[in-house]
N, C-alpha and C. Protein backbone atom coordinates (compact mmCIF):
# COMPACT_ATOMS: atom_id res chain seq x y z
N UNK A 1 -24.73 -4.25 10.94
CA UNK A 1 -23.86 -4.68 9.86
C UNK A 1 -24.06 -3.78 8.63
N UNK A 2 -25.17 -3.64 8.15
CA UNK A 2 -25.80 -2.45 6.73
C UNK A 2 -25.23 -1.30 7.16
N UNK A 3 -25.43 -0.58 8.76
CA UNK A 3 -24.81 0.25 8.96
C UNK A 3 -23.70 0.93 8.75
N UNK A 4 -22.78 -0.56 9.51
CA UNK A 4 -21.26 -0.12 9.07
C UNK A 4 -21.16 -0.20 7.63
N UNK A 5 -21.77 -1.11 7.04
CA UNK A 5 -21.06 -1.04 5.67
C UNK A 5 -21.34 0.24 4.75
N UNK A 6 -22.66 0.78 5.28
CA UNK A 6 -22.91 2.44 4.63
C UNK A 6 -21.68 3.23 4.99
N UNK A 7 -21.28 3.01 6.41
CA UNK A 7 -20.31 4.17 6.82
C UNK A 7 -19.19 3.53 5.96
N UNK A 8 -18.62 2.66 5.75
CA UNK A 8 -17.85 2.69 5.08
C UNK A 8 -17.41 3.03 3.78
N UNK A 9 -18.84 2.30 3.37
CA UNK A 9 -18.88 3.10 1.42
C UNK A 9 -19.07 4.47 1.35
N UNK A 10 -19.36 5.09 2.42
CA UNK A 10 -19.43 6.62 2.59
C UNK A 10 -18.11 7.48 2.87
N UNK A 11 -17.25 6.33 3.55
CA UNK A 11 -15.92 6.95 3.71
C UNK A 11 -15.24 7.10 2.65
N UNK A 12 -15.12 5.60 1.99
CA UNK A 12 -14.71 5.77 0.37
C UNK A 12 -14.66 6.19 -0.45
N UNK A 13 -16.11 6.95 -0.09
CA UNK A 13 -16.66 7.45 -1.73
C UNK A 13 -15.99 9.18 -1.05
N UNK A 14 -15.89 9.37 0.17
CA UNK A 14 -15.47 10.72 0.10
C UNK A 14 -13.94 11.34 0.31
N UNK A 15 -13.07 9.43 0.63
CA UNK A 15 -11.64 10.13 0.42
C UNK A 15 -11.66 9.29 -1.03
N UNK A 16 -12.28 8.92 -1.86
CA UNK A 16 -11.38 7.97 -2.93
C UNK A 16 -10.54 8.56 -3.89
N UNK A 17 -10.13 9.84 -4.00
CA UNK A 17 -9.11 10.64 -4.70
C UNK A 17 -7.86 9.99 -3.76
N UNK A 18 -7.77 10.13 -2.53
CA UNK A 18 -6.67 9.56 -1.71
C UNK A 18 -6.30 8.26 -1.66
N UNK A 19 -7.23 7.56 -1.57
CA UNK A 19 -7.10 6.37 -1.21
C UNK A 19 -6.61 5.55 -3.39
N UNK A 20 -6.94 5.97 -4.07
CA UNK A 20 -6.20 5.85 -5.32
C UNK A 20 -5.02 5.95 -5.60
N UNK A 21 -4.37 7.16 -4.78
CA UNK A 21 -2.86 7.87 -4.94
C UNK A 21 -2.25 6.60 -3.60
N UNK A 22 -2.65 5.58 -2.83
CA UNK A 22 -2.42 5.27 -2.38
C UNK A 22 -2.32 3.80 -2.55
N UNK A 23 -3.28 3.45 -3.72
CA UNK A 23 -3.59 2.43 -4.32
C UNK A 23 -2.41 2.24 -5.36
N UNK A 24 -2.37 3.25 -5.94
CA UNK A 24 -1.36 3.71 -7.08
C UNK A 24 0.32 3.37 -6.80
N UNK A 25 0.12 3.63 -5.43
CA UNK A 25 1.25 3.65 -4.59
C UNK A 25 1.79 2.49 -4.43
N UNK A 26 0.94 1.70 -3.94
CA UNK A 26 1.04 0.31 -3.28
C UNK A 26 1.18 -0.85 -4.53
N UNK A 27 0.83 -0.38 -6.06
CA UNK A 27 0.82 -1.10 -6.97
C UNK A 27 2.61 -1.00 -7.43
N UNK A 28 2.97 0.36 -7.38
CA UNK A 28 4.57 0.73 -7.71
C UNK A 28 5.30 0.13 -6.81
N UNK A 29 4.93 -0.27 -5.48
CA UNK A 29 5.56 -0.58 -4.24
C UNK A 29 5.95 -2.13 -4.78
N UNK A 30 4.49 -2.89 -5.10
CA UNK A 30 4.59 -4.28 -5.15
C UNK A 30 5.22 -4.82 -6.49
N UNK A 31 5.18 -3.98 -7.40
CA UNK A 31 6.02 -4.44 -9.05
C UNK A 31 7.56 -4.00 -8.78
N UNK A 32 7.71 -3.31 -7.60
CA UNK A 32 9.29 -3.19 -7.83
C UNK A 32 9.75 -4.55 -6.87
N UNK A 33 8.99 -4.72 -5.57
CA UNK A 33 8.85 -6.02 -5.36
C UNK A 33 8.88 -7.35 -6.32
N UNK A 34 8.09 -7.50 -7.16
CA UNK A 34 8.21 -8.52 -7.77
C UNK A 34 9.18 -8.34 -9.03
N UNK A 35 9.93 -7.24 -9.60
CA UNK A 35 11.35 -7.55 -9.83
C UNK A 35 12.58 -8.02 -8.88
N UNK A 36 12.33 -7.70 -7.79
CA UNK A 36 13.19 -8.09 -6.83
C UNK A 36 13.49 -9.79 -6.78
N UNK A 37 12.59 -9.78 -6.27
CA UNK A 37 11.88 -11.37 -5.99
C UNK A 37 12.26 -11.81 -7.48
N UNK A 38 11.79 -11.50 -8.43
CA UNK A 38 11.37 -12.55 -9.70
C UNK A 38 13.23 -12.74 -9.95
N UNK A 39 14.40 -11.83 -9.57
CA UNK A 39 15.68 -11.68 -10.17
C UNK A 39 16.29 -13.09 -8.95
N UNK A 40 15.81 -12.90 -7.97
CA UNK A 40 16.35 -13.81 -6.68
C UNK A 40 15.52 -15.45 -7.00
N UNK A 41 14.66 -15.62 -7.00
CA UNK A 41 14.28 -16.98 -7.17
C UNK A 41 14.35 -17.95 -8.48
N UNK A 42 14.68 -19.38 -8.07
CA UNK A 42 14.95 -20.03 -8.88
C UNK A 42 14.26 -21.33 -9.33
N UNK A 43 12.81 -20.37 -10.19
CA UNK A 43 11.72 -21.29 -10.61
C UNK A 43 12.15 -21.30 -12.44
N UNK A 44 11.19 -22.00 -13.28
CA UNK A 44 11.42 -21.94 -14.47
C UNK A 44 10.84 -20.80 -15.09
N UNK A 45 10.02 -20.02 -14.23
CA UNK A 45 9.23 -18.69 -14.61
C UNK A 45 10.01 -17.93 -14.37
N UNK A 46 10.94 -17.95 -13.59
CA UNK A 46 12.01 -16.51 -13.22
C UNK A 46 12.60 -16.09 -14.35
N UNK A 47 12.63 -14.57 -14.56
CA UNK A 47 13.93 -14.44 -15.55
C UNK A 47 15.14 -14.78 -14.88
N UNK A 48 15.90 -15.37 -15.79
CA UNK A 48 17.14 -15.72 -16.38
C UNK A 48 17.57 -16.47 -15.11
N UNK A 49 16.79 -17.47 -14.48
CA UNK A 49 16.98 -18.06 -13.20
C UNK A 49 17.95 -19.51 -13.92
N UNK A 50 18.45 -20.03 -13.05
CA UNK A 50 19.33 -21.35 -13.30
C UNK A 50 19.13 -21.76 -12.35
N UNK A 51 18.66 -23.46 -12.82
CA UNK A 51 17.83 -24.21 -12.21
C UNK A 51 19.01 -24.81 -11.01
N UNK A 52 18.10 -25.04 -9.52
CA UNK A 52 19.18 -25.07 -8.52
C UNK A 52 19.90 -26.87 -8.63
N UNK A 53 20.90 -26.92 -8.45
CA UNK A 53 21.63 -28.03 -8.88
C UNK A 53 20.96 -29.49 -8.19
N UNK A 54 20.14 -29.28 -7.05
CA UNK A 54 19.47 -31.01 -6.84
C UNK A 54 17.85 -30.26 -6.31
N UNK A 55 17.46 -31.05 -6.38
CA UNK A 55 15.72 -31.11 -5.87
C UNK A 55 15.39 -32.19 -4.95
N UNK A 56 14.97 -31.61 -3.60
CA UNK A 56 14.48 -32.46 -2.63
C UNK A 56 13.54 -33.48 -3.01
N UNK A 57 12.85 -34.37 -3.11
CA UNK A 57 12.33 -35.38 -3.65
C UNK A 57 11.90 -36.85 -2.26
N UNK A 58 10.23 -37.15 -2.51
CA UNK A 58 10.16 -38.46 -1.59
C UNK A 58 9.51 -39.08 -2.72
N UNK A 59 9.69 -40.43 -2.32
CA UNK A 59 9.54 -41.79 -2.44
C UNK A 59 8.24 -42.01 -3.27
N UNK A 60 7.39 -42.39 -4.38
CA UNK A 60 5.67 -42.27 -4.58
C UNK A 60 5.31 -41.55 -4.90
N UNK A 61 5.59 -39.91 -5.12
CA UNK A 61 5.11 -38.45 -4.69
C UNK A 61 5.59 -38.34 -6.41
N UNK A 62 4.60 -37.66 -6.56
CA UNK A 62 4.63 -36.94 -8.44
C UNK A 62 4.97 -36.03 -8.16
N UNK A 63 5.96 -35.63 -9.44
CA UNK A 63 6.05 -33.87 -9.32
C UNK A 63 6.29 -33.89 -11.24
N UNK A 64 6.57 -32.44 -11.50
CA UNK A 64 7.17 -31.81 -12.39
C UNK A 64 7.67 -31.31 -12.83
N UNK A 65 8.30 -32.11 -14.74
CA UNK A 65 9.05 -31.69 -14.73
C UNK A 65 9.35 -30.22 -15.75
N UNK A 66 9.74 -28.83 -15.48
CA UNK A 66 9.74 -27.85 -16.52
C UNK A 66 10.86 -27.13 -16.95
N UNK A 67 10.29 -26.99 -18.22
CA UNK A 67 11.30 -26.26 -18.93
C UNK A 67 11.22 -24.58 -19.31
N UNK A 68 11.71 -23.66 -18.88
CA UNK A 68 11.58 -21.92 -19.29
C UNK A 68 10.88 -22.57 -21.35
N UNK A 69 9.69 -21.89 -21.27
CA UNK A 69 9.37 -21.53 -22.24
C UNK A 69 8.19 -23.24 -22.76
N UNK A 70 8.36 -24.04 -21.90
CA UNK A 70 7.77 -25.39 -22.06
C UNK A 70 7.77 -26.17 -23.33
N UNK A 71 6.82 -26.65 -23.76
CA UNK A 71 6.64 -27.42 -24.90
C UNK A 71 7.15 -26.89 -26.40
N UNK A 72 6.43 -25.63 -26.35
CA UNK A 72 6.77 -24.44 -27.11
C UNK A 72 8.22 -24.26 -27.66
N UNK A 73 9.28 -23.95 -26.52
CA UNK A 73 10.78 -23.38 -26.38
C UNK A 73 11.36 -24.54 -27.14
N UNK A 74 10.80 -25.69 -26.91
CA UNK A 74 11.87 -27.41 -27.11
C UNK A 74 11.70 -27.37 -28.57
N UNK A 75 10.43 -27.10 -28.98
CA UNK A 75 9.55 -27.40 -30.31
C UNK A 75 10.41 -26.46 -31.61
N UNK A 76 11.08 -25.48 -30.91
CA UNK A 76 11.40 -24.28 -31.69
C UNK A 76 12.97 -24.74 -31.97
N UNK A 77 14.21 -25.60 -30.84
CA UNK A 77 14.95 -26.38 -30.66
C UNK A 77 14.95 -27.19 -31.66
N UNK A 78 13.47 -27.96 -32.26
CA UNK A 78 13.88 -28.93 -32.78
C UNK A 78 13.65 -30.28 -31.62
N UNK A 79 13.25 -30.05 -30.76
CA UNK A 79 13.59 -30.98 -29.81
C UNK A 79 11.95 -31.61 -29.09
N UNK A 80 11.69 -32.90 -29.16
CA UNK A 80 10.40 -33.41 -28.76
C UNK A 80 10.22 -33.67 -27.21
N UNK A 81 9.16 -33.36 -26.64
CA UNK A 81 8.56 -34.06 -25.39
C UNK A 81 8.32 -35.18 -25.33
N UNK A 82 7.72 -35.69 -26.61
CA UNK A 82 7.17 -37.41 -26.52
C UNK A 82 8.13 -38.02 -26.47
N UNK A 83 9.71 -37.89 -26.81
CA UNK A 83 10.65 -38.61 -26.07
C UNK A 83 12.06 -37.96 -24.91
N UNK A 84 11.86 -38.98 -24.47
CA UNK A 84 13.09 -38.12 -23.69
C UNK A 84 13.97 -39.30 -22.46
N UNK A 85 14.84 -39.05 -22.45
CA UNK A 85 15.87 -39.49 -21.29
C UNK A 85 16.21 -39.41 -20.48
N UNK A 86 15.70 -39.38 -18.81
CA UNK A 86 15.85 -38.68 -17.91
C UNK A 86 16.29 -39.92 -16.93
N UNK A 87 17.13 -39.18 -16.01
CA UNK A 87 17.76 -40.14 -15.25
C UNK A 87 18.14 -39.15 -13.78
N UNK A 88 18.10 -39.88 -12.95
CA UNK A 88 18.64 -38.86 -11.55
C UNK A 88 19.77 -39.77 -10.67
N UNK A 89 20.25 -38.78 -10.07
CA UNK A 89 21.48 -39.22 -9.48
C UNK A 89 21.85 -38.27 -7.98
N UNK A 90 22.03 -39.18 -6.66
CA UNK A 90 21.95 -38.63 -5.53
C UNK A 90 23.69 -38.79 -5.21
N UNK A 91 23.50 -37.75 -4.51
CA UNK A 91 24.85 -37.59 -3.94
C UNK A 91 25.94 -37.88 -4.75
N UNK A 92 26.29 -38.20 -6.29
CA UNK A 92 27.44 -38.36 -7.16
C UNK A 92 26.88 -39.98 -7.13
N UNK A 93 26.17 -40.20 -6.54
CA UNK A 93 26.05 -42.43 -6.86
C UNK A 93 25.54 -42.42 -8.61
N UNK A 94 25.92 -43.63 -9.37
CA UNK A 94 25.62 -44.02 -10.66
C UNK A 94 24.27 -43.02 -10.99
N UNK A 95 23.92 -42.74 -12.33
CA UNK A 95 21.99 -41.86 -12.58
C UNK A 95 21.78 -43.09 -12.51
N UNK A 96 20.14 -42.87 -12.19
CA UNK A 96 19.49 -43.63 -12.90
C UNK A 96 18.21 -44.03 -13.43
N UNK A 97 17.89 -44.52 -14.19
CA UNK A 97 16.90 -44.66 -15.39
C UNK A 97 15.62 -44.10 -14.59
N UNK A 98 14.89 -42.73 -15.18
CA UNK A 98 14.10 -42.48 -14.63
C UNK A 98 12.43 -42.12 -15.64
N UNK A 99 11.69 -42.92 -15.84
CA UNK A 99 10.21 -42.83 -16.33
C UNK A 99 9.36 -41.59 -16.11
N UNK A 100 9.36 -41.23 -17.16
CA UNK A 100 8.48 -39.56 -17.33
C UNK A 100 6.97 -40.21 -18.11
N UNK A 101 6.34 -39.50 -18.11
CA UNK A 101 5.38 -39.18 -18.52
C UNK A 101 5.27 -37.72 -18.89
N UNK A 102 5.21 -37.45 -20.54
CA UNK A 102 5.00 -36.32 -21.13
C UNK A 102 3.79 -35.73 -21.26
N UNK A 103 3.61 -34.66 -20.59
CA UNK A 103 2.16 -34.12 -20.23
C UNK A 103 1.87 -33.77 -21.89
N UNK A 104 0.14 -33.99 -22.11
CA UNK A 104 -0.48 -34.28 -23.54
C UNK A 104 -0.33 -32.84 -23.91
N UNK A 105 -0.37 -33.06 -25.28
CA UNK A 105 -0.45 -31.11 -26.13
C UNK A 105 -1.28 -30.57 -25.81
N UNK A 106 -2.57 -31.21 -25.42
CA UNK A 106 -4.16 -30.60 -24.87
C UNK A 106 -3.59 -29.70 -23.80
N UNK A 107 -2.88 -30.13 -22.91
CA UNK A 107 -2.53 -29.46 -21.55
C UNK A 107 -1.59 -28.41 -21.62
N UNK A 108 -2.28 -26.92 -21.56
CA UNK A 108 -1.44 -26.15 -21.49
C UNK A 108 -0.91 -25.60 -20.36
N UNK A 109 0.25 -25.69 -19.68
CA UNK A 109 0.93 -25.49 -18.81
C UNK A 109 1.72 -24.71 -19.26
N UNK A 110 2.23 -23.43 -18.56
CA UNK A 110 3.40 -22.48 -19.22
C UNK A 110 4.42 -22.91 -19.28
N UNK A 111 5.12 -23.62 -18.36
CA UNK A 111 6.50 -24.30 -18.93
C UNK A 111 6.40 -26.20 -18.40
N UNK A 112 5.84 -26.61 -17.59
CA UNK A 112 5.71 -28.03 -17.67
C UNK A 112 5.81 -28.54 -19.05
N UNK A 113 6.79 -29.74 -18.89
CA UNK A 113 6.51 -30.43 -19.80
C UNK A 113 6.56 -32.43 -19.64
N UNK A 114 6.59 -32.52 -18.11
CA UNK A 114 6.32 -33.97 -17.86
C UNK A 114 6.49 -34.26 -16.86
N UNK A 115 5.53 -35.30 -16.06
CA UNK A 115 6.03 -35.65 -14.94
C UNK A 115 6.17 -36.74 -14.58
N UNK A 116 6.72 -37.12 -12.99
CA UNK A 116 7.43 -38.34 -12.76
C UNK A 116 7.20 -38.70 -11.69
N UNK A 117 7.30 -40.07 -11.05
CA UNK A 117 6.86 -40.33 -9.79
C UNK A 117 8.30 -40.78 -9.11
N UNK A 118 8.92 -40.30 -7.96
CA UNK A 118 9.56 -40.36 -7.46
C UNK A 118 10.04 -41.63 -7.10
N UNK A 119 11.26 -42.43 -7.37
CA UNK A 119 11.69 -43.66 -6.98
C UNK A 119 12.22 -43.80 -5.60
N UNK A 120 12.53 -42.34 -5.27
CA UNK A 120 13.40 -42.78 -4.13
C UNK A 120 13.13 -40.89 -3.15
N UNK A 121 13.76 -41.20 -1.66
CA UNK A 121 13.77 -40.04 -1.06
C UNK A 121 15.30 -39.13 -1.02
N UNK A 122 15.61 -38.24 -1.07
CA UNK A 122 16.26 -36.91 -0.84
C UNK A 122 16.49 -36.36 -1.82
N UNK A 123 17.97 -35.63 -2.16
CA UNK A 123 18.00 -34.14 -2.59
C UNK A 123 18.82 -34.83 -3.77
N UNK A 124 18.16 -35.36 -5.03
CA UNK A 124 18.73 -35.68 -5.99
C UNK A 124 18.88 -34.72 -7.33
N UNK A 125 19.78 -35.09 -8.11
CA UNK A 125 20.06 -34.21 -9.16
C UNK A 125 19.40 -34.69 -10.81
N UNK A 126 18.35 -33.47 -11.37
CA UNK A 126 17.69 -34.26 -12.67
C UNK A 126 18.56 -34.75 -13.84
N UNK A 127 18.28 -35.16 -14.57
CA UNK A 127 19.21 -34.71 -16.19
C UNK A 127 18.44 -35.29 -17.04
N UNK A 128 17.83 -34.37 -18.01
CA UNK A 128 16.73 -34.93 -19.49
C UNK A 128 17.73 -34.63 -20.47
N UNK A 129 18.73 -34.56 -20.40
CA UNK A 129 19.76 -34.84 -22.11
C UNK A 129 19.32 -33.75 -22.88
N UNK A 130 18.39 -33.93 -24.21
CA UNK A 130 18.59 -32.77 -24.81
C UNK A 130 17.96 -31.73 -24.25
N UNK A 131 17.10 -31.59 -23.77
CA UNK A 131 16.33 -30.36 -22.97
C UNK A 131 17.39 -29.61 -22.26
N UNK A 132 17.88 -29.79 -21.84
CA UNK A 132 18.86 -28.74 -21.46
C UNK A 132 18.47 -28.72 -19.80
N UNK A 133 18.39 -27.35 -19.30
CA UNK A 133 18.24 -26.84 -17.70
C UNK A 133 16.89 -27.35 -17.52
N UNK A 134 16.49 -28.24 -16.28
CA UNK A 134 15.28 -28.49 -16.23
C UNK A 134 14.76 -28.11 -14.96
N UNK A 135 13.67 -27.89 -14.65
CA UNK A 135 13.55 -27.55 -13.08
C UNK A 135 12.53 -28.39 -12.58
N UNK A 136 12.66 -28.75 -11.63
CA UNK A 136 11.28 -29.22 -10.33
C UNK A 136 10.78 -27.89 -9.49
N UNK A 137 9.66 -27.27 -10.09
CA UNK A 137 8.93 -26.62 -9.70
C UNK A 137 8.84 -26.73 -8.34
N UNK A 138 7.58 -28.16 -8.05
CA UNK A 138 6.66 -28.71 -6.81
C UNK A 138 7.75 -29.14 -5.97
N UNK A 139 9.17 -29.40 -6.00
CA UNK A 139 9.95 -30.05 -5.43
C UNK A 139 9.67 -30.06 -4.17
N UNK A 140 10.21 -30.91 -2.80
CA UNK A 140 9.68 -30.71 -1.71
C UNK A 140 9.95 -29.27 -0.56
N UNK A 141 11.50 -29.10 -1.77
CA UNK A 141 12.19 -27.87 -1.13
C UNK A 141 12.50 -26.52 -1.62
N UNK A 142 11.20 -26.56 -3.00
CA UNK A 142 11.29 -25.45 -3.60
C UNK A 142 10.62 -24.01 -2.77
N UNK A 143 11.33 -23.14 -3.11
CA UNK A 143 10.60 -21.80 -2.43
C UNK A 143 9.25 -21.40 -3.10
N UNK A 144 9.14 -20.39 -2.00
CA UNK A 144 7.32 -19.99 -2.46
C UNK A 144 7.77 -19.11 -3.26
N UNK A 145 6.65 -18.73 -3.80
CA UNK A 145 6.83 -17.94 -4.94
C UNK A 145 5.96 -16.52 -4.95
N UNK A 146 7.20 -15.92 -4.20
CA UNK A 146 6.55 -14.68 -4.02
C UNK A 146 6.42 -13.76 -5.30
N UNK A 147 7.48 -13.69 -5.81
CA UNK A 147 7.41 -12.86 -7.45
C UNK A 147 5.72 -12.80 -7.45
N UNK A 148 5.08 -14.37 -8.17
CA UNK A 148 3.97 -14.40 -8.36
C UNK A 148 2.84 -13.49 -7.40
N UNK A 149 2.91 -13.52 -6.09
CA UNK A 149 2.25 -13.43 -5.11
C UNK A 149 2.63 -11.28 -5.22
N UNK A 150 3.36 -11.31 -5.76
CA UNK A 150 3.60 -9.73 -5.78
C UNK A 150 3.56 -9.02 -7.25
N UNK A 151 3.06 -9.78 -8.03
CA UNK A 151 2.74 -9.54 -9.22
C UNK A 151 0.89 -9.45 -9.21
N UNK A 152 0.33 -10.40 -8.64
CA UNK A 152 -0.82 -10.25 -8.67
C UNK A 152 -1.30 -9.43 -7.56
N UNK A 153 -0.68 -8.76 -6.46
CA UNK A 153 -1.10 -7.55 -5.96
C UNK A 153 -0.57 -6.31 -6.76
N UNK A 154 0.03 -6.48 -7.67
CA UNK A 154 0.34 -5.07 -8.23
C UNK A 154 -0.68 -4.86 -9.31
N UNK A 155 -0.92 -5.56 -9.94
CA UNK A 155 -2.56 -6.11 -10.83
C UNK A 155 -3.35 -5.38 -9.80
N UNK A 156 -3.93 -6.19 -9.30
CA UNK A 156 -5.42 -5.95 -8.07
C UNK A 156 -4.84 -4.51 -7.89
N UNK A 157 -3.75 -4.18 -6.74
CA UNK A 157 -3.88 -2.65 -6.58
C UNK A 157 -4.24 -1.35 -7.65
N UNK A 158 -3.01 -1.72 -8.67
CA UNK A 158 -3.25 -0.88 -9.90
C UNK A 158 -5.00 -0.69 -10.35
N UNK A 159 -5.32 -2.18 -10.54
CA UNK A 159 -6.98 -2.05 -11.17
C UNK A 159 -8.09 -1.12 -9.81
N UNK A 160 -7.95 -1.19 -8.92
CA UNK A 160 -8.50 -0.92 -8.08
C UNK A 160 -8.53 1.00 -7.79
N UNK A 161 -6.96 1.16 -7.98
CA UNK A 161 -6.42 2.07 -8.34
C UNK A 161 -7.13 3.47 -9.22
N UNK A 162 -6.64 2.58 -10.41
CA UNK A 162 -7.42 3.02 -11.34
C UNK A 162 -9.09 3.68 -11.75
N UNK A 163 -9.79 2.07 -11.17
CA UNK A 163 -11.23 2.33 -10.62
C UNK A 163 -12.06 3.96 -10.11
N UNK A 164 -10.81 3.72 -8.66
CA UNK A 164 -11.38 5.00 -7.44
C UNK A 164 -10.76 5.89 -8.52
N UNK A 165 -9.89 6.05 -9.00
CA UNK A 165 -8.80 7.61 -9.56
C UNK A 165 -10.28 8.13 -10.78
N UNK A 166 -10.74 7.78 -11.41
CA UNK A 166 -11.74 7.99 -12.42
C UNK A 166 -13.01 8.08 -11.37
N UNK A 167 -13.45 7.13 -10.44
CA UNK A 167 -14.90 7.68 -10.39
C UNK A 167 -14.67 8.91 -9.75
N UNK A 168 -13.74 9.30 -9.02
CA UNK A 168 -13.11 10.57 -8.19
C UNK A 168 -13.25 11.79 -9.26
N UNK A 169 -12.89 11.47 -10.21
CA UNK A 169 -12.24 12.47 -11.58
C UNK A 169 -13.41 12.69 -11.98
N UNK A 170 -14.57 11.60 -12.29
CA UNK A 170 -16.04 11.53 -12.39
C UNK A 170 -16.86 12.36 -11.61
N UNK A 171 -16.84 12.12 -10.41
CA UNK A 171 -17.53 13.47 -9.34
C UNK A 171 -16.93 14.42 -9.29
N UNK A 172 -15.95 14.95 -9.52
CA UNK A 172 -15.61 16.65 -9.12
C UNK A 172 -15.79 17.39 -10.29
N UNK A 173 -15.47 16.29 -11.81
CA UNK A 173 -16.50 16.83 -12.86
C UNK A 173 -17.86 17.21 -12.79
N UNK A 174 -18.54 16.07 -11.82
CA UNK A 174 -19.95 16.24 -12.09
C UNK A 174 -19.94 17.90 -11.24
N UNK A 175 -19.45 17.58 -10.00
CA UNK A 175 -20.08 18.60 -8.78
C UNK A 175 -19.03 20.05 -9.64
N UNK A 176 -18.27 20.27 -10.81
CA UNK A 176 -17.58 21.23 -10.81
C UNK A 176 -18.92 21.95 -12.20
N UNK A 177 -19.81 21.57 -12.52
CA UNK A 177 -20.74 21.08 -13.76
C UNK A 177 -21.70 21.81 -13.18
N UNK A 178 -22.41 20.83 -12.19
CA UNK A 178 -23.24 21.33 -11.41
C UNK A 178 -22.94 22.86 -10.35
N UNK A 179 -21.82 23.57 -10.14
CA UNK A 179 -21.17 24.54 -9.84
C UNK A 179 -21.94 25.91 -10.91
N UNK A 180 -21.32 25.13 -12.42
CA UNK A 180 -21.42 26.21 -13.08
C UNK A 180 -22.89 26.61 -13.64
N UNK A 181 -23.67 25.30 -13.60
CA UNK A 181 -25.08 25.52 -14.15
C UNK A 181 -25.89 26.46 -12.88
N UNK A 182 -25.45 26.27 -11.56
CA UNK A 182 -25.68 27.07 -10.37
C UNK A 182 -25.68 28.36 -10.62
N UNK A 183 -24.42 28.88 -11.05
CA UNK A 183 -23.78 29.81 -11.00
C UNK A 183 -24.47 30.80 -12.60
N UNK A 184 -24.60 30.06 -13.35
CA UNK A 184 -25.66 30.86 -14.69
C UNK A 184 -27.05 30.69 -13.77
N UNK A 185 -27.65 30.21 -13.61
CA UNK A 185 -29.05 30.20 -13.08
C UNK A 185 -29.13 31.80 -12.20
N UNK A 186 -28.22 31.90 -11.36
CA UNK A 186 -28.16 32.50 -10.27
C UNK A 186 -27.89 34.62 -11.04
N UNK A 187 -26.99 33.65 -11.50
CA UNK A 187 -26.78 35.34 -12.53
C UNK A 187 -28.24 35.58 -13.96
N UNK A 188 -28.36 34.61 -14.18
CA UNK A 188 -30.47 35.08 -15.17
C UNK A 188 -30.88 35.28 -14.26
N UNK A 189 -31.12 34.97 -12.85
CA UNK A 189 -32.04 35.44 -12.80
C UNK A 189 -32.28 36.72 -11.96
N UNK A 190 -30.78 37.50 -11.70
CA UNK A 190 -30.16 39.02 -11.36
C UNK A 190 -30.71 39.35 -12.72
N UNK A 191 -30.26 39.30 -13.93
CA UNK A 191 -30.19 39.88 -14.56
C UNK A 191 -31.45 40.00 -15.36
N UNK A 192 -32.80 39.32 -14.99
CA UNK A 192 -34.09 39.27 -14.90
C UNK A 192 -34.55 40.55 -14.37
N UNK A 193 -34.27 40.32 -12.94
CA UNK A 193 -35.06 41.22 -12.30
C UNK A 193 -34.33 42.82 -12.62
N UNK A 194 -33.17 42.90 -13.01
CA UNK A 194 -32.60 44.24 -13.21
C UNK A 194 -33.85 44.84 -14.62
N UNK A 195 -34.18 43.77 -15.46
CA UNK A 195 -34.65 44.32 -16.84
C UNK A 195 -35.82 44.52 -16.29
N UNK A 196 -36.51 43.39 -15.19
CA UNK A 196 -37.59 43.75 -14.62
C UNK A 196 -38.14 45.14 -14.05
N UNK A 197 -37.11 45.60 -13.34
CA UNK A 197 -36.89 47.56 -12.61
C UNK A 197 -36.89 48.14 -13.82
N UNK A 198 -36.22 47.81 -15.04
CA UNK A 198 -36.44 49.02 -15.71
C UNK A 198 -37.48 49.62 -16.82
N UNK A 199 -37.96 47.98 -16.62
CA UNK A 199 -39.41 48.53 -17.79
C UNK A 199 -40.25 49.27 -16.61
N UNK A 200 -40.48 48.73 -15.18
CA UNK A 200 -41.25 49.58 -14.30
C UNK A 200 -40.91 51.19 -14.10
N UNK A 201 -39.48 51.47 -14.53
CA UNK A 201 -39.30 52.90 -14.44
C UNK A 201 -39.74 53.32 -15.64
N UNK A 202 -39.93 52.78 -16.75
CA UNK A 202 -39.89 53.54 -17.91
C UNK A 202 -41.48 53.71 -18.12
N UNK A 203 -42.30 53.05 -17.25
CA UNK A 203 -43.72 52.96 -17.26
C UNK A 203 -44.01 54.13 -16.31
């Protein structure tokens, strides 16, 4: 096991100029990815996403509820969390009266701003009145969230990236250093022994 893992840190350490440009690579690969993704999905973190018109939903089951920009965005509105009006409505039947709980100021969540326990099961439609577009994140039928998932490999790659590209830049400094101190040593001490021959001729 020590074994392999020498051979490996040995491999590393002797392509890591490559394996950086590759790192580097894979970080540009995954951020154009997660514009992709972040323009196609429809969470409250997406840019300029619009929230999808019903949310799958069971019976007992908490979820939440958010707003692009959360507590923050409403606050700037003019508009409070500690009250609000929310009501849901399935398939076009009457809304109806639905009990939130406004998550506390202590709790910072990026866009949550309350949640609710489900009265009933399927694909119902929210409405909080003044808040405007609201989304169910956790919904039962919300998508994964790759954006995220391709944002934090473009992080990790880049840093990693970065890492190997410098200690790389670090050794060929050192060994280009150690080259030249070689290379004076080597010429004093020619140029030693030349002064050396000529005091012996002049003797």
């Amino acid at each position: 096991m020590r074994s392999a893992a020498r051979s490996l840190g040995a491999l590393i350490a002797r392509y890591r100029g490559v394996i950086a440009m590759v790192l580097l690579l894979a970080a540009v690969l995954c951020g154009g990815l997660y514009r992709i993704a972040d323009g196609a999905e429809k969470h409250s973190y997406n840019s300029g996403a619009r929230p999808p018109a019903t949310a799958k939903v069971t019976t007992g089951h908490q979820y939440e509820i958010s707003v692009p920009g959360g507590r923050k965005a409403l606050e700037k509105r003019g508009i409070s969390t500690d009250v609000a009006q929310c009501s849901l409505s399935e398939g076009g039947a009457s809304p109806t009266a639905l009990t939130i709980r406004p998550l506390s100021a202590d709790v910072r969540p990026t866009n949550a701003v309350a949640t609710f326990v489900s009265p009933l099961s399927g694909r119902v439609h929210l409405d909080c009145g003044p808040w405007g577009a609201v989304y169910v994140d956790d919904a039962d039928d919300s998508a994964w969230d790759f954006s995220g998932l391709f944002l934090v490999l473009a992080a990790l790659f880049l840093t990693a990236g970065v890492a190997l590209g410098l200690s790389a830049l670090y050794a060929r400094t050192a060994r280009d250093d150690h080259e030249i101190e070689r290379g004076v040593g080597v010429g004093g001490g020619r140029h030693e022994g030349v002064g050396g021959d000529a005091d012996d001729l002049l003797r």
